[in-house]
C-alpha atoms as a PDB file:
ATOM      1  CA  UNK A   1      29.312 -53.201  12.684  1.00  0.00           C
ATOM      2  CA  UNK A   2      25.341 -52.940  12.559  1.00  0.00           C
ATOM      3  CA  UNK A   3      23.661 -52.561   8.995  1.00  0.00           C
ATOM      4  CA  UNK A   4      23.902 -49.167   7.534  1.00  0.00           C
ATOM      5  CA  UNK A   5      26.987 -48.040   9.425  1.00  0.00           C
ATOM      6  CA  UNK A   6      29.317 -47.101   7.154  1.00  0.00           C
ATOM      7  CA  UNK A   7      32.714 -47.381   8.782  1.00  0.00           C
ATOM      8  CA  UNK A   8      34.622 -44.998   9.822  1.00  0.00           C
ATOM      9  CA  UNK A   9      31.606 -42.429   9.784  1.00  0.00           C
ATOM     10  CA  UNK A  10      30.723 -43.267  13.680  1.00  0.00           C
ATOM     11  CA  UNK A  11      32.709 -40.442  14.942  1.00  0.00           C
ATOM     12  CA  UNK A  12      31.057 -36.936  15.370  1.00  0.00           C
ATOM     13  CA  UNK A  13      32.729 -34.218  13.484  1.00  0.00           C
ATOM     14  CA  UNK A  14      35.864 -32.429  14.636  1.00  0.00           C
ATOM     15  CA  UNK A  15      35.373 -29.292  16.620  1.00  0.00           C
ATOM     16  CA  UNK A  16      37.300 -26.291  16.053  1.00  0.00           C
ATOM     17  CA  UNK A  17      40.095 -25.854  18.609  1.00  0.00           C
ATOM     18  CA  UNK A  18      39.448 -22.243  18.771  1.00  0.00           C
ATOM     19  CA  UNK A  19      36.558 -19.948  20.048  1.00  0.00           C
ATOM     20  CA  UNK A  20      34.998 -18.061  17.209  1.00  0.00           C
ATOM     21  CA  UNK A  21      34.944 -14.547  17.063  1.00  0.00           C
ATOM     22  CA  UNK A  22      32.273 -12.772  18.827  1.00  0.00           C
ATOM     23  CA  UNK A  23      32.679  -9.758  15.813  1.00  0.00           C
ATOM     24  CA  UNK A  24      31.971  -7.236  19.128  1.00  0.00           C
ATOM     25  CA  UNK A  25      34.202  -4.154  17.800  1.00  0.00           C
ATOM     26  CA  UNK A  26      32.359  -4.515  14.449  1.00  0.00           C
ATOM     27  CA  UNK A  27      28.949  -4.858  15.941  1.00  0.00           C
ATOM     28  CA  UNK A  28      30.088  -1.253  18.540  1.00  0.00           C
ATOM     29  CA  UNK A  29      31.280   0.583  15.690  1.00  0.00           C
ATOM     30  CA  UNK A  30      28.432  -0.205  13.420  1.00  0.00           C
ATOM     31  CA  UNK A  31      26.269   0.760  15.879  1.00  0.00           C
ATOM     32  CA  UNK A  32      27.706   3.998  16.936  1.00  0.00           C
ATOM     33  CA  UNK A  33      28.027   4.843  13.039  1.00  0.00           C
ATOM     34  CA  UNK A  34      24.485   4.036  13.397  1.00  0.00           C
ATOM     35  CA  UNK A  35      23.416   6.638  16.015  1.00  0.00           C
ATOM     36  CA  UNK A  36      24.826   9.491  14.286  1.00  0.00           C
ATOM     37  CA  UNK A  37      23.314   8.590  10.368  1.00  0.00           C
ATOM     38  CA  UNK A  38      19.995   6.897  11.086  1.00  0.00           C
ATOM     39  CA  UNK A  39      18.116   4.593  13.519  1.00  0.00           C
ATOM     40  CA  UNK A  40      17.996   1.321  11.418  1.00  0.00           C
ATOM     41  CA  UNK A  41      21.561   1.273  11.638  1.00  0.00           C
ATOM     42  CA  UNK A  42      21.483   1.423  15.418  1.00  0.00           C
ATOM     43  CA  UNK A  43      19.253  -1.391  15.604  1.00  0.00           C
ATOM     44  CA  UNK A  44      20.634  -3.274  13.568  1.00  0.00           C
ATOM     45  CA  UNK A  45      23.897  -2.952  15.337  1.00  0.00           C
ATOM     46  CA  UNK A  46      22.435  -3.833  19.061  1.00  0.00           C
ATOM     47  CA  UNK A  47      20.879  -7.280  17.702  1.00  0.00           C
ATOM     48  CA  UNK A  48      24.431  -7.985  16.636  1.00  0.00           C
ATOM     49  CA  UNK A  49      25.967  -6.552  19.994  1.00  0.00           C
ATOM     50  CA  UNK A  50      23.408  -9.532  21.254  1.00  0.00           C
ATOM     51  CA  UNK A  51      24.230 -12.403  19.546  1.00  0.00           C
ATOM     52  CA  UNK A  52      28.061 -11.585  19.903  1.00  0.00           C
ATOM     53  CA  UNK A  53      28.290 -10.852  23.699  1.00  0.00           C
ATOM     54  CA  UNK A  54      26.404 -14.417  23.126  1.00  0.00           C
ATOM     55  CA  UNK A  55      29.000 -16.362  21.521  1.00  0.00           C
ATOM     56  CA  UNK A  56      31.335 -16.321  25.128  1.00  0.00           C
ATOM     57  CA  UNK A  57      28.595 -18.154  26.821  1.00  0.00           C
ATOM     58  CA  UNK A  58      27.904 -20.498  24.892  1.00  0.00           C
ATOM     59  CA  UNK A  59      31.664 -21.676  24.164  1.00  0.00           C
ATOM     60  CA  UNK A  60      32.214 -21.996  27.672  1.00  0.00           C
ATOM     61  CA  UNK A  61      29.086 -23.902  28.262  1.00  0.00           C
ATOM     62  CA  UNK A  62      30.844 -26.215  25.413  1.00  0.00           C
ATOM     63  CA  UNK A  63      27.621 -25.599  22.887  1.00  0.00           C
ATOM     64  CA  UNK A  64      30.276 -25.422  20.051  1.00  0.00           C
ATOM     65  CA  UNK A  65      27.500 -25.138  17.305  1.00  0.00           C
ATOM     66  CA  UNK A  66      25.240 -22.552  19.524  1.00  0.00           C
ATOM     67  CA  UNK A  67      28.499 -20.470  19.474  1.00  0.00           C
ATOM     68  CA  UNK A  68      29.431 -20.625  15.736  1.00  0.00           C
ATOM     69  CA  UNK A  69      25.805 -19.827  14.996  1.00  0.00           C
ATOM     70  CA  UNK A  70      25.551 -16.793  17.303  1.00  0.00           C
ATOM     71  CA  UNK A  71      29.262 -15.566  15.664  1.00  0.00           C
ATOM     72  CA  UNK A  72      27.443 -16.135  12.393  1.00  0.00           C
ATOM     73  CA  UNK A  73      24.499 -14.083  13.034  1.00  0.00           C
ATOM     74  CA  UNK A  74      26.599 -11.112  14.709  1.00  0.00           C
ATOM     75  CA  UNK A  75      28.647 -10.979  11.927  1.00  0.00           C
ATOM     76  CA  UNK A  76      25.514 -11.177   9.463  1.00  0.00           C
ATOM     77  CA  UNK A  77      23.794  -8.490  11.791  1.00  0.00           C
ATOM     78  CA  UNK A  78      26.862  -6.132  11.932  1.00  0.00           C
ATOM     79  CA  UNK A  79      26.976  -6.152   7.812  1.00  0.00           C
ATOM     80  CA  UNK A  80      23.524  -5.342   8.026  1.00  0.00           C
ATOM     81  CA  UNK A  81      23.883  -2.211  10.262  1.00  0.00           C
ATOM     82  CA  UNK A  82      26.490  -0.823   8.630  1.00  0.00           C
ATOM     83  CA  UNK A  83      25.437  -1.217   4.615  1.00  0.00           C
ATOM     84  CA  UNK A  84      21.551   0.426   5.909  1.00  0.00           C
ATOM     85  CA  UNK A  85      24.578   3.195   7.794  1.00  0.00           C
ATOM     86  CA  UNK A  86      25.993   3.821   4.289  1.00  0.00           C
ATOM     87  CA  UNK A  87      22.440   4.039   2.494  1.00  0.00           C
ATOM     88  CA  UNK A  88      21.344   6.223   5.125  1.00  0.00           C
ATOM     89  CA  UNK A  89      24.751   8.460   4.449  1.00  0.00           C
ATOM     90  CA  UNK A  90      24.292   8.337   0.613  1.00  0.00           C
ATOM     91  CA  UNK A  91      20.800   9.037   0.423  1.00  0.00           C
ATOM     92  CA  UNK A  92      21.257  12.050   3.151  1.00  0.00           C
ATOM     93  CA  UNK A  93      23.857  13.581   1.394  1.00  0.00           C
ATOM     94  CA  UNK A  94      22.233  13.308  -2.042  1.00  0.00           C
ATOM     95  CA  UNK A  95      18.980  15.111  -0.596  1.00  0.00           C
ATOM     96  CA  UNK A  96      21.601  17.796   0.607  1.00  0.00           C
ATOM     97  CA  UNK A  97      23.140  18.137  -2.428  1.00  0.00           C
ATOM     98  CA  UNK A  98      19.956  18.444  -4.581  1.00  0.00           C
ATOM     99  CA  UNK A  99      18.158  20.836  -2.050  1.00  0.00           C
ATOM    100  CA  UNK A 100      20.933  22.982  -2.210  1.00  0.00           C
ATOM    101  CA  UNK A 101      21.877  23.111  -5.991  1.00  0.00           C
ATOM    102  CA  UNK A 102      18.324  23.704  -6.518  1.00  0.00           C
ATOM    103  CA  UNK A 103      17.740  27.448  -7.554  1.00  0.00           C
ATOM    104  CA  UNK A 104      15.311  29.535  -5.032  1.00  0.00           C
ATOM    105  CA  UNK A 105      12.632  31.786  -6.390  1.00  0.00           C
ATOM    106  CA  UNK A 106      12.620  34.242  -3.649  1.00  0.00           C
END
């Protein structure tokens, strides 16, 4: 045992069995939400198309960490897309709804 070596702490740390989830469907359906309520949404949606069709890749190239990262960051970018989707919705609608309540003066 060399000096500072704890023991037992030599070994790297396990590495899930399992390939993470590339969050594709999310990242598709966010985006297509996207394309019919606003544009942000739809580019928000293709970075996370990116980093998902990403996650694949890198499993099978056996960077484990490069592939939770890029699952990470799909998932992160899919939220993304689809919460600026919902403000877009909300604030369209309530423009609607005040531009028609309001009273003409024709």
């Amino acid at each position: 045992m060399t000096y500072g070596q704890q023991p037992g702490y030599g070994y790297p740390p396990p590495q899930p069995q399992f390939e993470p989830k590339a969050h594709l469907g999310f990242a598709v359906v966010a985006t297509v939400i996207g394309t019919l309520t606003c544009l942000v949404g739809t580019a928000l949606g293709l970075v996370a198309i990116v980093f998902g069709t990403q996650v694949h890749s890198k499993w099978i190239a056996s960077d484990v960490a490069g592939a939770l990262d890029a699952s990470k960051k799909a998932r992160g970018w899919a939220i993304g897309a689809m919460v600026a989707n919902v403000l877009c919705a909300v604030l369209g609608l309530g423009y609607l709804v005040v531009t028609l309540t309001q009273s003409s003066s024709y």
